[in-house]
Protein backbone atom coordinates (compact mmCIF):
# COMPACT_ATOMS: atom_id res chain seq x y z
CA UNK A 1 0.00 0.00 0.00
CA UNK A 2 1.54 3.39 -0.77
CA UNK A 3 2.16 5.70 2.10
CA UNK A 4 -0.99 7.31 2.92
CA UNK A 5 1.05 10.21 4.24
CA UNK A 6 2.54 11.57 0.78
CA UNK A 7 0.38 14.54 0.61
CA UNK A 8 -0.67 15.59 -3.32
CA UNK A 9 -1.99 18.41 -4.95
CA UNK A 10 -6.21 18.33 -5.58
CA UNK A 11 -7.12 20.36 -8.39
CA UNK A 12 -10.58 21.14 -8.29
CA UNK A 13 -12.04 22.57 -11.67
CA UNK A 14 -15.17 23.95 -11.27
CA UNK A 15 -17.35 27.78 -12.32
CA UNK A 16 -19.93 27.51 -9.39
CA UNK A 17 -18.36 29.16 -6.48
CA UNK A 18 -21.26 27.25 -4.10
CA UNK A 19 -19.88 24.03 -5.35
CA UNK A 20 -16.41 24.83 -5.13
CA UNK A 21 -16.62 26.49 -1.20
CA UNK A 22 -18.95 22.92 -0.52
CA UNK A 23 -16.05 20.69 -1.93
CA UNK A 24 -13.52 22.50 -0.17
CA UNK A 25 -15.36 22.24 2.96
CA UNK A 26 -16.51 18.60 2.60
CA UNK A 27 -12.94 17.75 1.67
CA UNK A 28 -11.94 19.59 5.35
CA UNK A 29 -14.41 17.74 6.99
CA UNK A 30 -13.36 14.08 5.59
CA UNK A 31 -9.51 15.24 6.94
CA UNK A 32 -8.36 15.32 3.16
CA UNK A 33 -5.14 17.24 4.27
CA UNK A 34 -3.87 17.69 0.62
CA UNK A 35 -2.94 20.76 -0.71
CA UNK A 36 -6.73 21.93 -2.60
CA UNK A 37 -5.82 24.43 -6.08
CA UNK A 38 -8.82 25.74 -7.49
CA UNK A 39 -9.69 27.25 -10.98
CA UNK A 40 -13.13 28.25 -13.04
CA UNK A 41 -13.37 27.09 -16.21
CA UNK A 42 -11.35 24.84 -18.77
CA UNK A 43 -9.47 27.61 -20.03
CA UNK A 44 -7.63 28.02 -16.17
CA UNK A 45 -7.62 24.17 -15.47
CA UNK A 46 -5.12 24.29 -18.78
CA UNK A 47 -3.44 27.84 -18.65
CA UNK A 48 -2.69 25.96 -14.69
CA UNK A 49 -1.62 22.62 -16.33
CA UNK A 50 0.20 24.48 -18.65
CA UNK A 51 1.72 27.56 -16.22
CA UNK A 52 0.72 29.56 -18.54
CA UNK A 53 -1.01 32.81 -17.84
CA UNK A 54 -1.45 33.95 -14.42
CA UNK A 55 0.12 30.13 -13.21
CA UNK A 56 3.33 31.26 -14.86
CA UNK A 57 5.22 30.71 -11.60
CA UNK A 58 5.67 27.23 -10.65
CA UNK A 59 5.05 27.66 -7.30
CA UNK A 60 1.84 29.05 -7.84
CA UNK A 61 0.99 25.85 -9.42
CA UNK A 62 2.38 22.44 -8.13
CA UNK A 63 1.74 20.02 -10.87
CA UNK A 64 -1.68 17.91 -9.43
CA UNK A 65 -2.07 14.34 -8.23
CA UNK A 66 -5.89 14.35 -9.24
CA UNK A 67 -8.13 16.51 -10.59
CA UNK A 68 -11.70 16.99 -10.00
CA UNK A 69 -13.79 18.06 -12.96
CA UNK A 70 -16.64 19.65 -13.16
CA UNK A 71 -18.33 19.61 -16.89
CA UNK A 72 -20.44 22.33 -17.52
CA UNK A 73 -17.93 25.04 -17.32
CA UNK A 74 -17.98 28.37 -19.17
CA UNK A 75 -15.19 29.08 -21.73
CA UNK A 76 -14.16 25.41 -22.22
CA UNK A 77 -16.22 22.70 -20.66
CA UNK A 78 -14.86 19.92 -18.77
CA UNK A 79 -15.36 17.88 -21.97
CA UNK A 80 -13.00 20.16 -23.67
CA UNK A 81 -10.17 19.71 -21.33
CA UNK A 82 -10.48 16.39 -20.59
CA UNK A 83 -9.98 16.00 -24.12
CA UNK A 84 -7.01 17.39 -23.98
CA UNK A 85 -5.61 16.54 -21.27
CA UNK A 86 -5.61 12.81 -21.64
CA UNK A 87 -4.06 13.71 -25.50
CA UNK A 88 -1.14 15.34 -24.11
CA UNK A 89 1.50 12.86 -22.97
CA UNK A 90 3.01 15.13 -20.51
CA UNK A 91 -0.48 15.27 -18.53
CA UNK A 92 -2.71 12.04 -19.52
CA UNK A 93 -1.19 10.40 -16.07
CA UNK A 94 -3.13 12.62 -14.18
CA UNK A 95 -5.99 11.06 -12.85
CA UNK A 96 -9.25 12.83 -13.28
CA UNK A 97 -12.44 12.36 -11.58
CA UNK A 98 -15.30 13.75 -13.29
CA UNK A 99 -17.55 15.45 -10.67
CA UNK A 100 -20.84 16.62 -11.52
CA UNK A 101 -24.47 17.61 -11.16
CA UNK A 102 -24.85 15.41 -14.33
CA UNK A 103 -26.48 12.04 -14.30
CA UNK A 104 -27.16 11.59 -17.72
CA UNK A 105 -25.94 8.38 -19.26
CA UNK A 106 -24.45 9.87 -22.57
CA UNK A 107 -22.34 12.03 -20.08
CA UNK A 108 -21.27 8.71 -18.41
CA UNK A 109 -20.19 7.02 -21.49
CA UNK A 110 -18.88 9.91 -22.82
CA UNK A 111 -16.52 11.04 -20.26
CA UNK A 112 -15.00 7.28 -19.92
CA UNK A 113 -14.76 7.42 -23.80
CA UNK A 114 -11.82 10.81 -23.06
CA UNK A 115 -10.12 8.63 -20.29
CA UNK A 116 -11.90 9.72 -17.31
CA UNK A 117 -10.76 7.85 -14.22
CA UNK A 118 -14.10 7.95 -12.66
CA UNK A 119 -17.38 9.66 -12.96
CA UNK A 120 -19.42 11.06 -9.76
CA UNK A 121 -22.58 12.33 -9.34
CA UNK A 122 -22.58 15.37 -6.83
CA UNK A 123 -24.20 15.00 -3.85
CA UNK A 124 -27.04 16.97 -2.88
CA UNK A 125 -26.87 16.98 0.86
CA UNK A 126 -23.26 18.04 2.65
CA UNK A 127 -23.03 14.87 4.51
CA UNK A 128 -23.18 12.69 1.60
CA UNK A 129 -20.31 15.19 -0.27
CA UNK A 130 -18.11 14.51 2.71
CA UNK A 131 -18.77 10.51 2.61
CA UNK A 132 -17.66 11.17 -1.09
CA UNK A 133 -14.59 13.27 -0.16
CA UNK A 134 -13.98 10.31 2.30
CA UNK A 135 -13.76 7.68 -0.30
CA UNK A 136 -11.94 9.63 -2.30
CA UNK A 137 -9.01 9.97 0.07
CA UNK A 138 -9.07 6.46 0.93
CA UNK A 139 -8.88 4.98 -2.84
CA UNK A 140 -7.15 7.86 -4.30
CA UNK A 141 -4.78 8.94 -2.12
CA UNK A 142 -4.17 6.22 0.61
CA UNK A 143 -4.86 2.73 -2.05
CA UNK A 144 -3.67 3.94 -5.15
CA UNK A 145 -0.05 3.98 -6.19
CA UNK A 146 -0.30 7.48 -8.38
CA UNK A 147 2.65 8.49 -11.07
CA UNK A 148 4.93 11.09 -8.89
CA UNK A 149 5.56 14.26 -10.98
CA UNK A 150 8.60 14.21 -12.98
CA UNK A 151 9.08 17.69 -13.22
């Protein structure tokens, strides 16, 4: 089992700022003590995966050890960057968890079809969120042996 202690960078990619203070919080809750990088749309998830932009500076983006991915995003959709970001060699090892108010089957399919890693329904009530969060730091972070960044 890797060591669960190994903290990573969560990048959480998502435009509602409700959603994003609720995942922060439920991921607080659950103990998830990795460092949590947030961004609005497509276009900042990449411009971040890229340092480009205002993620220029490395240190103001540490390459991620998952990303959570919301899909209906202004600017680029979460569609649109998973897309890319499991074309790019460089970033494809990222594992991405799709996380979304979507439950609609095409979504599902679609989504595995651009190499999501998994594909989660958001939680209505907090609670259930933090359960989420909880299983998320258990197979994630504490089961799964993830790439380490070469960079």
């Amino acid at each position: 089992m890797p060591d669960a202690a190994r903290p990573i960078t969560i990048l959480l990619a998502d435009d509602d700022e409700e959603d994003r203070m609720l995942t922060a919080d439920a991921l607080a809750e659950s103990r998830v003590v990795n460092d949590l990088r947030v961004v609005e749309d497509g276009e900042q998830l990449l411009d971040y995966l890229y340092r480009r932009n205002a993620y220029a500076d490395p240190g103001s983006a540490p390459a991620p050890g998952l990303i959570l991915l919301d899909l209906n995003m202004p600017r680029k959709d979460g569609r649109e960057a998973l897309k890319e970001i499991k074309a790019d060699p460089e970033l494809r090892r990222i594992p991405v968890i799709v996380l979304t108010t979507s439950k609609a089957e095409e979504d599902i399919y679609r989504t595995y079809d651009l190499g999501a890693n998994s594909f989660i329904s958001k939680p209505v009530q907090f609670t259930s969120l933090v359960e989420v969060m909880k299983q998320i730091q258990r197979y994630w972070i504490e089961i799964v042996e993830l790439p380490r960044d070469r960079k």
